[in-house]
C-alpha atoms as a PDB file:
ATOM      1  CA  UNK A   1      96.426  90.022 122.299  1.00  0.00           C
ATOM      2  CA  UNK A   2      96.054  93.026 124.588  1.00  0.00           C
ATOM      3  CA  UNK A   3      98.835  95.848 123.841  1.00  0.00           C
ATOM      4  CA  UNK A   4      98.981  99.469 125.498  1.00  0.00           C
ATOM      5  CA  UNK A   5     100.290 102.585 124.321  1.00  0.00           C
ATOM      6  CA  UNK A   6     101.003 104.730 127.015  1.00  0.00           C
ATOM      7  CA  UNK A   7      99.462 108.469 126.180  1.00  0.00           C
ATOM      8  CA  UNK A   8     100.103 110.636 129.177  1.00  0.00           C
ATOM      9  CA  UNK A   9     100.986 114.398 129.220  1.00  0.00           C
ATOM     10  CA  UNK A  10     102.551 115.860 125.995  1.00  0.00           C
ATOM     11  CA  UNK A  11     102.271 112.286 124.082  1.00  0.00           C
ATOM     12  CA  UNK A  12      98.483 113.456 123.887  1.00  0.00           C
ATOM     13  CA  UNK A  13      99.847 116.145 121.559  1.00  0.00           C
ATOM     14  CA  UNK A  14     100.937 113.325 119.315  1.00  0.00           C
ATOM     15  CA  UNK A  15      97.453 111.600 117.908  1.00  0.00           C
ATOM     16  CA  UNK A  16      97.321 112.098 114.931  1.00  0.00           C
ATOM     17  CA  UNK A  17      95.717 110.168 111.164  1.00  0.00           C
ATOM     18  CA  UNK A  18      97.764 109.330 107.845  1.00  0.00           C
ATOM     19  CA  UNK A  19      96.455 107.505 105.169  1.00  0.00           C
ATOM     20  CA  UNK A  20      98.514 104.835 103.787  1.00  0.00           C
ATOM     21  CA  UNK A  21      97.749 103.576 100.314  1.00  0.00           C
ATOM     22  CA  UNK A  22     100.607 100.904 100.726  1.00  0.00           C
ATOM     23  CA  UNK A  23      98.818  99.130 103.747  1.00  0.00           C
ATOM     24  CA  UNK A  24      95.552  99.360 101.706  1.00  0.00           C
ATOM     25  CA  UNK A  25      97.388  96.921  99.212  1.00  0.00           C
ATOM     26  CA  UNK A  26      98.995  95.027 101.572  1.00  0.00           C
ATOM     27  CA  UNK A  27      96.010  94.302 103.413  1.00  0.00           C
ATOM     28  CA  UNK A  28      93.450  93.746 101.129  1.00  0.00           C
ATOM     29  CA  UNK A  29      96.193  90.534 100.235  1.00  0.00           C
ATOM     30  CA  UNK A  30      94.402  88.656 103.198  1.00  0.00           C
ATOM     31  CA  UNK A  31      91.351  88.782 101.274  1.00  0.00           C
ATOM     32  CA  UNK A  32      93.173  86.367  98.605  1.00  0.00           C
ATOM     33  CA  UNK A  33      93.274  83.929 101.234  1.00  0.00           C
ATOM     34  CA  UNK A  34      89.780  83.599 102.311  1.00  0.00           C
ATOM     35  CA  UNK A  35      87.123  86.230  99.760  1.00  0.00           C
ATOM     36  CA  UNK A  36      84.080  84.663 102.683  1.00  0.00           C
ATOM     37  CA  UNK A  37      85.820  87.029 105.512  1.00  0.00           C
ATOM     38  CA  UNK A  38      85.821  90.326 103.813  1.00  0.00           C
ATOM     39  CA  UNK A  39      82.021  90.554 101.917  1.00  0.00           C
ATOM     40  CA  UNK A  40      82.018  93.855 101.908  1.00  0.00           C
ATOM     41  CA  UNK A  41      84.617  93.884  98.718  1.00  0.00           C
ATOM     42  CA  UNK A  42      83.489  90.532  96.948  1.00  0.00           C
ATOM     43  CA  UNK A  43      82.415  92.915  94.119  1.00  0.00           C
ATOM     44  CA  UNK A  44      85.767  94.560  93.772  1.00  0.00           C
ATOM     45  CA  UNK A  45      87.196  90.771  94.404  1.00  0.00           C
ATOM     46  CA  UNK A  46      85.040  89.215  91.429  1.00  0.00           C
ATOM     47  CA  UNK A  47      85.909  92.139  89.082  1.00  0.00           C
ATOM     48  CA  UNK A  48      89.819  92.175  89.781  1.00  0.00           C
ATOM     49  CA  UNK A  49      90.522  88.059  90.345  1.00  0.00           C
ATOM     50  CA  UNK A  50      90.718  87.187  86.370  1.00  0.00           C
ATOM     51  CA  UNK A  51      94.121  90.180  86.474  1.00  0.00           C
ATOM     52  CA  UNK A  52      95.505  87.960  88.850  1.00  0.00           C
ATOM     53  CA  UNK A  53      96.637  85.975  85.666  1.00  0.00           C
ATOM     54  CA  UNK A  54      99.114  88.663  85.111  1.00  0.00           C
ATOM     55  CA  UNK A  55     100.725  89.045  88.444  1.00  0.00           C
ATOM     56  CA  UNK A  56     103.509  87.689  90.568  1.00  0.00           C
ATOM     57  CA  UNK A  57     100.667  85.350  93.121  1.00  0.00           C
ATOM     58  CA  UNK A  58     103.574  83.311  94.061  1.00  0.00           C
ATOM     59  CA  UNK A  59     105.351  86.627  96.159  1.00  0.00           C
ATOM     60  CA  UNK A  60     102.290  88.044  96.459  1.00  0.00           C
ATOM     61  CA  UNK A  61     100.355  84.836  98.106  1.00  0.00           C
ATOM     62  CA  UNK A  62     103.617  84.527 100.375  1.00  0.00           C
ATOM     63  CA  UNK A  63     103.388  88.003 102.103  1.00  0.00           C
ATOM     64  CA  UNK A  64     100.146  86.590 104.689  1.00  0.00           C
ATOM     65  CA  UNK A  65     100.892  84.099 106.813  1.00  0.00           C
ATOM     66  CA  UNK A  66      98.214  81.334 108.024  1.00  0.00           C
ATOM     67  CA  UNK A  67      97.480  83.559 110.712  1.00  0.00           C
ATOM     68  CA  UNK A  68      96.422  86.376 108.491  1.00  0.00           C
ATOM     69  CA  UNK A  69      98.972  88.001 109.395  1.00  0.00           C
ATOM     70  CA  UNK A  70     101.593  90.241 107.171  1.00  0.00           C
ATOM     71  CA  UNK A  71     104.851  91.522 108.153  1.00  0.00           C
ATOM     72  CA  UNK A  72     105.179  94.785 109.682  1.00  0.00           C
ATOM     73  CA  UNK A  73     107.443  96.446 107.644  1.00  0.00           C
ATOM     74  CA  UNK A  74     105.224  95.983 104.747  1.00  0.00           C
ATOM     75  CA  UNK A  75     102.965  98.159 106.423  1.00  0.00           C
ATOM     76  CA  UNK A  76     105.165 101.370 107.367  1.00  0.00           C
ATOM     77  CA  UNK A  77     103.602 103.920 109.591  1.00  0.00           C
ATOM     78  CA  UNK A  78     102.813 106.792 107.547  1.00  0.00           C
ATOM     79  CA  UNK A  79     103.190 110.403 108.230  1.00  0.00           C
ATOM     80  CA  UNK A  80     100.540 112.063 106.795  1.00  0.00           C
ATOM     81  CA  UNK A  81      96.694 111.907 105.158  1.00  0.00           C
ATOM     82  CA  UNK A  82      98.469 113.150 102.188  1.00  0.00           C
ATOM     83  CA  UNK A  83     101.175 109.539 101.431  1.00  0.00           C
ATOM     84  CA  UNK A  84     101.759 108.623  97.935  1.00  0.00           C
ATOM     85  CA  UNK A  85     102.131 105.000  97.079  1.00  0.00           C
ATOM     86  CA  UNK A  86     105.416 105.547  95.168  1.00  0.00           C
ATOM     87  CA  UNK A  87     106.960 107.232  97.911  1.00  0.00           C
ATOM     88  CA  UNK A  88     105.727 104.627 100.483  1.00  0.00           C
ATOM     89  CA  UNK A  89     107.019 101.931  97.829  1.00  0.00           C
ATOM     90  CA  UNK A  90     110.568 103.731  97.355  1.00  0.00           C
ATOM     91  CA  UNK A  91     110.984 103.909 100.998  1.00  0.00           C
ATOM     92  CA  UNK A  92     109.907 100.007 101.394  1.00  0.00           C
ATOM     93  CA  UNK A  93     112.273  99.083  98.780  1.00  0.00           C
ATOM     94  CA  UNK A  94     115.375 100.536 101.031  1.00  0.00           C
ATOM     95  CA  UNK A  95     114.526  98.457 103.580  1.00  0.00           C
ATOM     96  CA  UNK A  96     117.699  97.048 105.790  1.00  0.00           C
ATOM     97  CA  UNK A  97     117.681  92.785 105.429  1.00  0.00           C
ATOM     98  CA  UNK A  98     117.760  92.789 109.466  1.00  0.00           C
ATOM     99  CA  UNK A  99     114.486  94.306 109.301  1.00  0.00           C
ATOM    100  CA  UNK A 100     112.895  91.802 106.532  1.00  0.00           C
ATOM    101  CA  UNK A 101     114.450  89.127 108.872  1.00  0.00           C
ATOM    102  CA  UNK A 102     112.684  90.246 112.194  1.00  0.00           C
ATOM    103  CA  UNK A 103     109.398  91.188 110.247  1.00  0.00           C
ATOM    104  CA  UNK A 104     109.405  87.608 108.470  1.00  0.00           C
ATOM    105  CA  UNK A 105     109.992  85.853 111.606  1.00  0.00           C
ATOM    106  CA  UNK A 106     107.864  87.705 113.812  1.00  0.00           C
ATOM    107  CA  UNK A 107     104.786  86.912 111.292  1.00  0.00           C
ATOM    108  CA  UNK A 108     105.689  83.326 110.379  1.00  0.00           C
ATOM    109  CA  UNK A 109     107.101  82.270 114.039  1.00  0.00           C
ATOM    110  CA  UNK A 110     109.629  79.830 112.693  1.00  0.00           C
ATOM    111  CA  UNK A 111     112.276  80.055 110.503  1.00  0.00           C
ATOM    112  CA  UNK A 112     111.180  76.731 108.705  1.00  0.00           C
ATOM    113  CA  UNK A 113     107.808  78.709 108.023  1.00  0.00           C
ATOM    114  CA  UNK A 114     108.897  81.215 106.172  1.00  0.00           C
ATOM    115  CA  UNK A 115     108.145  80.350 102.267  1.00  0.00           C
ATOM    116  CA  UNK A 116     111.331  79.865 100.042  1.00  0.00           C
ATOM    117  CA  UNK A 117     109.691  83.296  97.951  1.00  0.00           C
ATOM    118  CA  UNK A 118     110.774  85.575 100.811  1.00  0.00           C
ATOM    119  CA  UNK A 119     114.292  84.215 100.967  1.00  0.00           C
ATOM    120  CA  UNK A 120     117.456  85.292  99.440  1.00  0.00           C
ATOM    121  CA  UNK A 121     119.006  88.392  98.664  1.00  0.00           C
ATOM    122  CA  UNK A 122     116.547  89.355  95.443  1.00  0.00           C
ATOM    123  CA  UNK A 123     113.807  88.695  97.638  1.00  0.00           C
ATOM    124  CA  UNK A 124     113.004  92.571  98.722  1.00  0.00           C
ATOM    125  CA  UNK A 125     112.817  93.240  95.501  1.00  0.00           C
ATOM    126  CA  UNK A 126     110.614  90.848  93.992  1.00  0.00           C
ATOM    127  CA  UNK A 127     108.152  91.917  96.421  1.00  0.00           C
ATOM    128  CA  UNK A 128     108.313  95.332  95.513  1.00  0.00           C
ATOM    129  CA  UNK A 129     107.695  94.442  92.143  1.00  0.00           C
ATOM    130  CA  UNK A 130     104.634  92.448  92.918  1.00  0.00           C
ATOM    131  CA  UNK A 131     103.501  95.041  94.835  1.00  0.00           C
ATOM    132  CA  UNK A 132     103.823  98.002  91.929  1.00  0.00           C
ATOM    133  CA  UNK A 133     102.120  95.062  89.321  1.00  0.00           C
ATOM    134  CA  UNK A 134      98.891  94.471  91.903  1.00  0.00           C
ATOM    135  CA  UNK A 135      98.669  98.349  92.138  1.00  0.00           C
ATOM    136  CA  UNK A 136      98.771  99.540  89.031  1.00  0.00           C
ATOM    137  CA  UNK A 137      96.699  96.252  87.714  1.00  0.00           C
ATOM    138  CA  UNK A 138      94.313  96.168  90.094  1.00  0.00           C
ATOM    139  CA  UNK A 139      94.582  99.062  92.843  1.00  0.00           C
ATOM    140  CA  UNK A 140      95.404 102.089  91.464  1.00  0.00           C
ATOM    141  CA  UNK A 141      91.839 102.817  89.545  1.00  0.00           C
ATOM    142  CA  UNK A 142      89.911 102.349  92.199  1.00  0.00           C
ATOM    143  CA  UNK A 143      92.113 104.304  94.568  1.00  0.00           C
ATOM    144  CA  UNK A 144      90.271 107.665  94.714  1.00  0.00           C
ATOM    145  CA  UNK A 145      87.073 106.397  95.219  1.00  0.00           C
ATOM    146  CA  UNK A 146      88.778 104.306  98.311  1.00  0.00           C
ATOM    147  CA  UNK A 147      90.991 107.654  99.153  1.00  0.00           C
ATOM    148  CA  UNK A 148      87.792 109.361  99.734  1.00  0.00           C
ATOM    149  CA  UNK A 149      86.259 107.176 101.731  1.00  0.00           C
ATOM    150  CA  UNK A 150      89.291 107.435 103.966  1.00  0.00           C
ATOM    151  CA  UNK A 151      89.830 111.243 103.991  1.00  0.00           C
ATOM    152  CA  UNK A 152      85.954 111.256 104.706  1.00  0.00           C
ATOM    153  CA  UNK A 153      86.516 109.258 107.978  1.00  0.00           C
ATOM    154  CA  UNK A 154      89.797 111.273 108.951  1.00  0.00           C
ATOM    155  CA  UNK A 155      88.030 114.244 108.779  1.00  0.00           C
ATOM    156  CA  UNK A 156      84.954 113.268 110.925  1.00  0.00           C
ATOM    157  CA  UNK A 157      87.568 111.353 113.311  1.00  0.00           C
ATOM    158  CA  UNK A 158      88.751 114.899 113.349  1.00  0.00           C
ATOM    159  CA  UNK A 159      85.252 116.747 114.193  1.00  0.00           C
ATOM    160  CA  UNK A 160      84.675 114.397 117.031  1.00  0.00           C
ATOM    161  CA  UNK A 161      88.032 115.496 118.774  1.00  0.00           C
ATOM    162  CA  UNK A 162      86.883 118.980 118.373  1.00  0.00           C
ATOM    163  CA  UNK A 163      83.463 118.425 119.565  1.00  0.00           C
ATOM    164  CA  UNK A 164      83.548 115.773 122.559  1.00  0.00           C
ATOM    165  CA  UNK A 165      87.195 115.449 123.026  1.00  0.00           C
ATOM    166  CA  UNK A 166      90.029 112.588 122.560  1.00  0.00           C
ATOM    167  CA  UNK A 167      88.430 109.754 123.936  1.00  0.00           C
ATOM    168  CA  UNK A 168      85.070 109.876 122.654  1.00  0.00           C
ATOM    169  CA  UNK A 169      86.650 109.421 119.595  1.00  0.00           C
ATOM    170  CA  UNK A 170      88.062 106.627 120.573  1.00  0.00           C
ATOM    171  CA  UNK A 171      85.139 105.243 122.198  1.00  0.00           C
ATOM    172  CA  UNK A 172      83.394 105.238 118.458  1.00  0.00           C
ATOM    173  CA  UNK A 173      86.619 103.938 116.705  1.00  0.00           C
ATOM    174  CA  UNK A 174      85.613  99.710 117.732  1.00  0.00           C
ATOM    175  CA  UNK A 175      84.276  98.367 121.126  1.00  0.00           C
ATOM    176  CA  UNK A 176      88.201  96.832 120.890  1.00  0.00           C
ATOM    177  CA  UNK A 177      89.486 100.092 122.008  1.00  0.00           C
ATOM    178  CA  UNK A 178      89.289 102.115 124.669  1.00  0.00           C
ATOM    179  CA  UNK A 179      90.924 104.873 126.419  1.00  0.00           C
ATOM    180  CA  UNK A 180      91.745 105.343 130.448  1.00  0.00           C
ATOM    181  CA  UNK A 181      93.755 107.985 132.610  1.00  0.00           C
ATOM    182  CA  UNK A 182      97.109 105.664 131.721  1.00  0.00           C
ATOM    183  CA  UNK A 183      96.428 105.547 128.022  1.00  0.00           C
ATOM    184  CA  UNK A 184      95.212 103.008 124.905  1.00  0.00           C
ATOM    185  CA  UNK A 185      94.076 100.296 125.327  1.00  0.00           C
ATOM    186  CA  UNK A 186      93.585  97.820 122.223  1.00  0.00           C
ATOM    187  CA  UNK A 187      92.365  94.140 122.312  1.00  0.00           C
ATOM    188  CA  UNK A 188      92.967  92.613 119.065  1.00  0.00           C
ATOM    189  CA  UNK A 189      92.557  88.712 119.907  1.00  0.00           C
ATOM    190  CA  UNK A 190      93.496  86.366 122.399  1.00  0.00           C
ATOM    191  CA  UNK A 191      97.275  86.402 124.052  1.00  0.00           C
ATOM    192  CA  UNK A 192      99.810  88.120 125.780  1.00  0.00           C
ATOM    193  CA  UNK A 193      99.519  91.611 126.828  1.00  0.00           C
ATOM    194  CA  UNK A 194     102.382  94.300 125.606  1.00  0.00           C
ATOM    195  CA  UNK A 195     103.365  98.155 125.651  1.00  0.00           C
ATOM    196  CA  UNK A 196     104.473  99.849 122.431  1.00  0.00           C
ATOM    197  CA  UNK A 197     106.426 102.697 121.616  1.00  0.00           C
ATOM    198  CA  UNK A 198     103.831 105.891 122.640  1.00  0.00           C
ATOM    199  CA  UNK A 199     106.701 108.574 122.883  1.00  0.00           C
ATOM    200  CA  UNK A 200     106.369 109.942 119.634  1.00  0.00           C
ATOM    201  CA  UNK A 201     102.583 110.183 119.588  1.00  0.00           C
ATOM    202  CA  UNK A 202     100.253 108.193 118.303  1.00  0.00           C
ATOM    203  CA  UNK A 203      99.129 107.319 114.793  1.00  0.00           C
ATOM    204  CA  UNK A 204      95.899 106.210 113.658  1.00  0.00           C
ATOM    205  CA  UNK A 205      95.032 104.943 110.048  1.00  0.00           C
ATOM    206  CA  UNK A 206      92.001 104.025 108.839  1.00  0.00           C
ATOM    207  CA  UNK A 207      91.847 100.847 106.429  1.00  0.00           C
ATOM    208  CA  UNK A 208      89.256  99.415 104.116  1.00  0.00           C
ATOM    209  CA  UNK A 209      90.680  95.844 105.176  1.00  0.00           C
ATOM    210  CA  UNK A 210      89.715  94.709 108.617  1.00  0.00           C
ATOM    211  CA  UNK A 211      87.366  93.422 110.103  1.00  0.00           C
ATOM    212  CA  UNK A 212      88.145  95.126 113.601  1.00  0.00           C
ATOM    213  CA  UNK A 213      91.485  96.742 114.453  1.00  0.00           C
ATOM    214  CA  UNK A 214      95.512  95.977 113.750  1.00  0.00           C
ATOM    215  CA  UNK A 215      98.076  96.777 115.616  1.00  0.00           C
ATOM    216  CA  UNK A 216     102.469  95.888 114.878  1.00  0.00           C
ATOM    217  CA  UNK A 217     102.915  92.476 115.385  1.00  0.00           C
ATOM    218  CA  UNK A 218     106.483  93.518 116.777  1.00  0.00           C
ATOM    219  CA  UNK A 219     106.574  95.896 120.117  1.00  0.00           C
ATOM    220  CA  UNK A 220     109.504  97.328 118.961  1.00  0.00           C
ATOM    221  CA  UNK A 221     107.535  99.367 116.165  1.00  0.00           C
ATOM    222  CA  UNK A 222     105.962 102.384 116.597  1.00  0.00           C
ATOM    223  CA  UNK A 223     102.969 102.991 118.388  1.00  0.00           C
ATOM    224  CA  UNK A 224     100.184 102.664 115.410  1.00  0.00           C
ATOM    225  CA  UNK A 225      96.446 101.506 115.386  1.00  0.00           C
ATOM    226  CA  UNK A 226      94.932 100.468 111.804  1.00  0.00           C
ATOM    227  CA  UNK A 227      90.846 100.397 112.210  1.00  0.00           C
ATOM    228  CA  UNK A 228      87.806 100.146 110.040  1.00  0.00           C
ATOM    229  CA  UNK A 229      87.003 103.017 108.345  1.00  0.00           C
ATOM    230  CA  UNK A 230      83.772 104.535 108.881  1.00  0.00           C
ATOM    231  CA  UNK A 231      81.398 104.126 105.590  1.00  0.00           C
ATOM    232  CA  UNK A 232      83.697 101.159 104.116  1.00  0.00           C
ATOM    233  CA  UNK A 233      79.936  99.131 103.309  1.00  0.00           C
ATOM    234  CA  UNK A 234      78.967 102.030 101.201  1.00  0.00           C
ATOM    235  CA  UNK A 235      82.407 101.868  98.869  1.00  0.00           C
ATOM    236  CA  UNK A 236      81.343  99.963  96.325  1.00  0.00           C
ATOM    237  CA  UNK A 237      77.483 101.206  95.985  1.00  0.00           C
ATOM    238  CA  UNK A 238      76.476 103.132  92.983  1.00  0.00           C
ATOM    239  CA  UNK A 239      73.068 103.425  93.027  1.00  0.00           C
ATOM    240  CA  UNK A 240      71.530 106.244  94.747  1.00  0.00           C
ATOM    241  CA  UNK A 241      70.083 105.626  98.295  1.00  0.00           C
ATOM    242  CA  UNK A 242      66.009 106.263  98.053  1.00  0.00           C
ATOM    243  CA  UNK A 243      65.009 109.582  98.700  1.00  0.00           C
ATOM    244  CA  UNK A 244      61.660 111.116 100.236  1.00  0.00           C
ATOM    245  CA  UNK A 245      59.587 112.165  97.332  1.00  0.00           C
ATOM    246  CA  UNK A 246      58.517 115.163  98.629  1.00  0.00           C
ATOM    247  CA  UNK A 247      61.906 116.323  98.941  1.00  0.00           C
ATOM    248  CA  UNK A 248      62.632 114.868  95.529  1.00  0.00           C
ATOM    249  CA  UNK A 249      59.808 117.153  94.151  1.00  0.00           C
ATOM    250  CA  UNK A 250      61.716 120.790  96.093  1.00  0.00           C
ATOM    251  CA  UNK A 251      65.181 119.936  95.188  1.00  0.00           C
ATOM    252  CA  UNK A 252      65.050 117.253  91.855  1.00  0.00           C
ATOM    253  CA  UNK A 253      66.368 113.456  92.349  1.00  0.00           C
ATOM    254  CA  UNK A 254      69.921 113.907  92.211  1.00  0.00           C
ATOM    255  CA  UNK A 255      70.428 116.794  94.703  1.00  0.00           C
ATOM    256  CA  UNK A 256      67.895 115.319  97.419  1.00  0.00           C
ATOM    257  CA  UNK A 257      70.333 112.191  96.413  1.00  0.00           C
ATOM    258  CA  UNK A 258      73.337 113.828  97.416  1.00  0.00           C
ATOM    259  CA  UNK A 259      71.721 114.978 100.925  1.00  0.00           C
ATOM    260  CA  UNK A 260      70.685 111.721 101.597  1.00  0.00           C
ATOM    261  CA  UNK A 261      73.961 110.807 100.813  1.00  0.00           C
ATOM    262  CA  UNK A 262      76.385 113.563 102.986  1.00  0.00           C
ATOM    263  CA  UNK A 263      75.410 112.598 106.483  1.00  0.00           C
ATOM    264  CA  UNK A 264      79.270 111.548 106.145  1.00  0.00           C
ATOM    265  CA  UNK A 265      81.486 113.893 104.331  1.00  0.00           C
ATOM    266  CA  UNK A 266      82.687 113.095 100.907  1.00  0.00           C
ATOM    267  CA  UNK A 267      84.033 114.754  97.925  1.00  0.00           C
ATOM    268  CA  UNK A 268      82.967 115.199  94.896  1.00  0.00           C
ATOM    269  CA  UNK A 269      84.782 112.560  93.082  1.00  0.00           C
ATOM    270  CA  UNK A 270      83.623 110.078  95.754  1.00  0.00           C
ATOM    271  CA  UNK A 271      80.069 110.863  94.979  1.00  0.00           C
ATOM    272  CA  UNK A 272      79.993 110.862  91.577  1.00  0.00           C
ATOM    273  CA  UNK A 273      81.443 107.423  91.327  1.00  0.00           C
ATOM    274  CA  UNK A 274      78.800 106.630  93.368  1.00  0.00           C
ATOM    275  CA  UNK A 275      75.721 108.003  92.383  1.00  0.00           C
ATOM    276  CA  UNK A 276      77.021 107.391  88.146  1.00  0.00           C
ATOM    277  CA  UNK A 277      77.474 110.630  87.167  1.00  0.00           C
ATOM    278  CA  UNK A 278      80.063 112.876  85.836  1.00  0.00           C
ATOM    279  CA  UNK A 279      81.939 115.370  88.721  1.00  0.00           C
ATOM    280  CA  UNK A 280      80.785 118.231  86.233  1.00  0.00           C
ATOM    281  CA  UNK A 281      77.767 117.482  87.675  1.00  0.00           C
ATOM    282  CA  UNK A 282      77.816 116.705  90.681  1.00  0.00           C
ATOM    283  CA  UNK A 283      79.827 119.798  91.193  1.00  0.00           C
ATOM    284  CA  UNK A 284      77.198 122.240  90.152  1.00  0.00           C
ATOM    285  CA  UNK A 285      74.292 120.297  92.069  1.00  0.00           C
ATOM    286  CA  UNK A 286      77.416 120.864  95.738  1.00  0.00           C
ATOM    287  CA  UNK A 287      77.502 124.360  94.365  1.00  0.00           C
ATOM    288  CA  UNK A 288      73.481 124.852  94.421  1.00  0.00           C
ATOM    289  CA  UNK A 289      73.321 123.137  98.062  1.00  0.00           C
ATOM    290  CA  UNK A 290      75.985 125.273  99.653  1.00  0.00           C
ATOM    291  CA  UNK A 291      74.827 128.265  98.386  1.00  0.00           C
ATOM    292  CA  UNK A 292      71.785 127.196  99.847  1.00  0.00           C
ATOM    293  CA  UNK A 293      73.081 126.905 103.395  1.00  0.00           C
ATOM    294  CA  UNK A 294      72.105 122.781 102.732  1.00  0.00           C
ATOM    295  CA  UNK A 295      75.606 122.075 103.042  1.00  0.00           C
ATOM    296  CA  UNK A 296      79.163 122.748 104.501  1.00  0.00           C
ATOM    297  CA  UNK A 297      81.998 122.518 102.604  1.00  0.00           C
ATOM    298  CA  UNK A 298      85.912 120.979 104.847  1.00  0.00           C
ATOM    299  CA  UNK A 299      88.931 121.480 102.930  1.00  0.00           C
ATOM    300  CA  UNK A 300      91.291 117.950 103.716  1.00  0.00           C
ATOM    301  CA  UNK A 301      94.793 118.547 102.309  1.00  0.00           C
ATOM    302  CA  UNK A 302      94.013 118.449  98.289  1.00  0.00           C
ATOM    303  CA  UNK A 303      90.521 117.759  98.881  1.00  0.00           C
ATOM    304  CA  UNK A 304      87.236 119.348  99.447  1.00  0.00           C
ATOM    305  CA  UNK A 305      84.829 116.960 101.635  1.00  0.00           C
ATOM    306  CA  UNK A 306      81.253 118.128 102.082  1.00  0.00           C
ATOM    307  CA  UNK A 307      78.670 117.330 104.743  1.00  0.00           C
ATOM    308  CA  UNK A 308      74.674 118.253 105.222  1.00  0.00           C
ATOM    309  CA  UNK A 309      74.521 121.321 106.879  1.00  0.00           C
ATOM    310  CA  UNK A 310      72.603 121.647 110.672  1.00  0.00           C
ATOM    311  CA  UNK A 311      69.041 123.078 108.138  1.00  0.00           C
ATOM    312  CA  UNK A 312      69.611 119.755 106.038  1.00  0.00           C
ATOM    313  CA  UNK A 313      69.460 117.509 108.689  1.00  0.00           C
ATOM    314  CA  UNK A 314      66.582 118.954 109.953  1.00  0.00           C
ATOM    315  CA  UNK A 315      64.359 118.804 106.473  1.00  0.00           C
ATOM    316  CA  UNK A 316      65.696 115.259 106.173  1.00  0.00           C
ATOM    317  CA  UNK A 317      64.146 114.117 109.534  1.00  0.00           C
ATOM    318  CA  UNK A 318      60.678 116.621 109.057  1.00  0.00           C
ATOM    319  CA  UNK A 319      60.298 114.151 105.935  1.00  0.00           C
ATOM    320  CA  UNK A 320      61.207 111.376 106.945  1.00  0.00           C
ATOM    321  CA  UNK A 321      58.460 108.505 107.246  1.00  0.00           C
ATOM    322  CA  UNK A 322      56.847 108.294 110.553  1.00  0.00           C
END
């Protein structure tokens, strides 16, 4: 499927990211389906399957189709890097029953499909109580270490606008999208080619849960693209990467750890659930880098990401082997 946004004049204005931790759920449902597609989580997958026990699977099961796909308005287009689940999941529960109806039909293409869980007036609600079961049971204490991840990509998404401009950034989103003099361009799979909505901007959202990029199923929605998020394969390391020695002998393990690992940004909490340590920590060793001009602290909304500095990327590659 080929669809366009057209992104001319002051639509251009409009780009802009939101984080949504209610398509993070919703999506990481496909991985129920078939664990083989999405490796990068079988970890996460292994640790969380025995809680399925305790949760609705029959509503939850029924919200991906055989297509892998899920119905659009369980993944609203949020407004902001900032989205709480329980507003996202107050706002889903108000849903109007025409809009179930199209979003069921347009994911399930026949009526007949449509499993006898997603039917009925109570329906809407069931779901949203599957939904607040799976994220408080299994979502919700991971979700800053996934949150950071996120923010971290938002913010470098960010940089690269700055930097080199609108569509480089594209460019380095996936090879599935592209931008030209008309607009974006975004090849998902094979099929028809359609225009979304464009004249209220643009939103992009980064996910932990594809494998490439998502767009509405519906052309009627608005104009949103859901990609990988840069760093996903590191989310559920916790060992430290290997560091030179030699630097490991100037600045002690854990601080050339950290170096090694900001070449994307992160915050603290990210890192110390990472590297096993407390954010105490961590904190102090951020504290001793920056001051140090080894690093360069972004404030994201709530959150303070840090990055190696221009000087730390340079020591890393005088260091490094060969």
């Amino acid at each position: 499927m080929v669809v366009r946004y057209e992104l001319t004049g002051s639509a251009l204005a409009g780009v802009r990211f939101a984080i949504s931790p209610l398509n993070e759920l919703v999506l990481s449902l496909r991985s129920w389906r078939d664990p083989g597609r999405y490796p990068l989580h079988l970890s996460w997958f292994r640790r969380t399957r025995p809680l399925h026990e305790q949760l609705d699977t029959e509503a939850l099961g029924a919200l991906v189709s055989p297509r892998n796909w899920v119905p659009d308005f369980l993944t609203p287009q949020p407004s902001s890097p900032l989205t709480r689940f329980e507003d996202e999941l107050a706002r889903l529960s108000s849903t109007p029953a025409a809009t179930v109806a199209q979003g069921l039909l347009a994911t399930y293409e026949t009526d007949a499909q449509i499993p006898e869980v997603l039917r009925g007036d109570n329906a809407l609600q069931r779901v949203v109580s599957a939904l607040n079961g799976y994220w408080e049971l299994c979502f919700a204490p991971d979700w800053p270490r996934m949150r950071a991840v996120l923010e971290a990509d938002v913010t470098y998404r960010g940089r690269q606008i700055a930097q080199h401009g609108l569509a480089a950034m594209f460019a380095d989103l996936t090879d599935r999208v592209r931008m030209d003099d008309e607009g974006i361009e975004v090849r998902t799979g094979p099929g028809t080619v359609w225009s979304g909505r464009a004249d209220q901007g643009l939103t992009l959202v980064p996910t932990l849960w594809t494998s490439a990029v998502c767009v509405a199923v519906s052309p009627d929605e608005l104009s949103t693209i859901i990609y990988l998020a840069r760093g996903s394969a590191t989310l559920w390391e916790s060992a430290p990467p290997p560091t030179s020695a030699a630097l490991a002998g100037v600045l002690g393990s854990h601080r050339a750890a950290l170096l090694q690992r900001l070449a994307a940004p992160a915050s603290s909490t990210e890192l110390a659930l990472k590297l096993g340590v407390t954010p105490t920590a961590v904190n102090q060793h951020l504290r001793a880098l920056r001051s140090a001009g080894l690093l360069v602290a972004v404030r994201d909304g709530r959150s303070v990401l840090y990055r190696r500095s221009d000087l730390a990327d340079q020591m890393l590659a005088s260091v490094a082997p060969g």
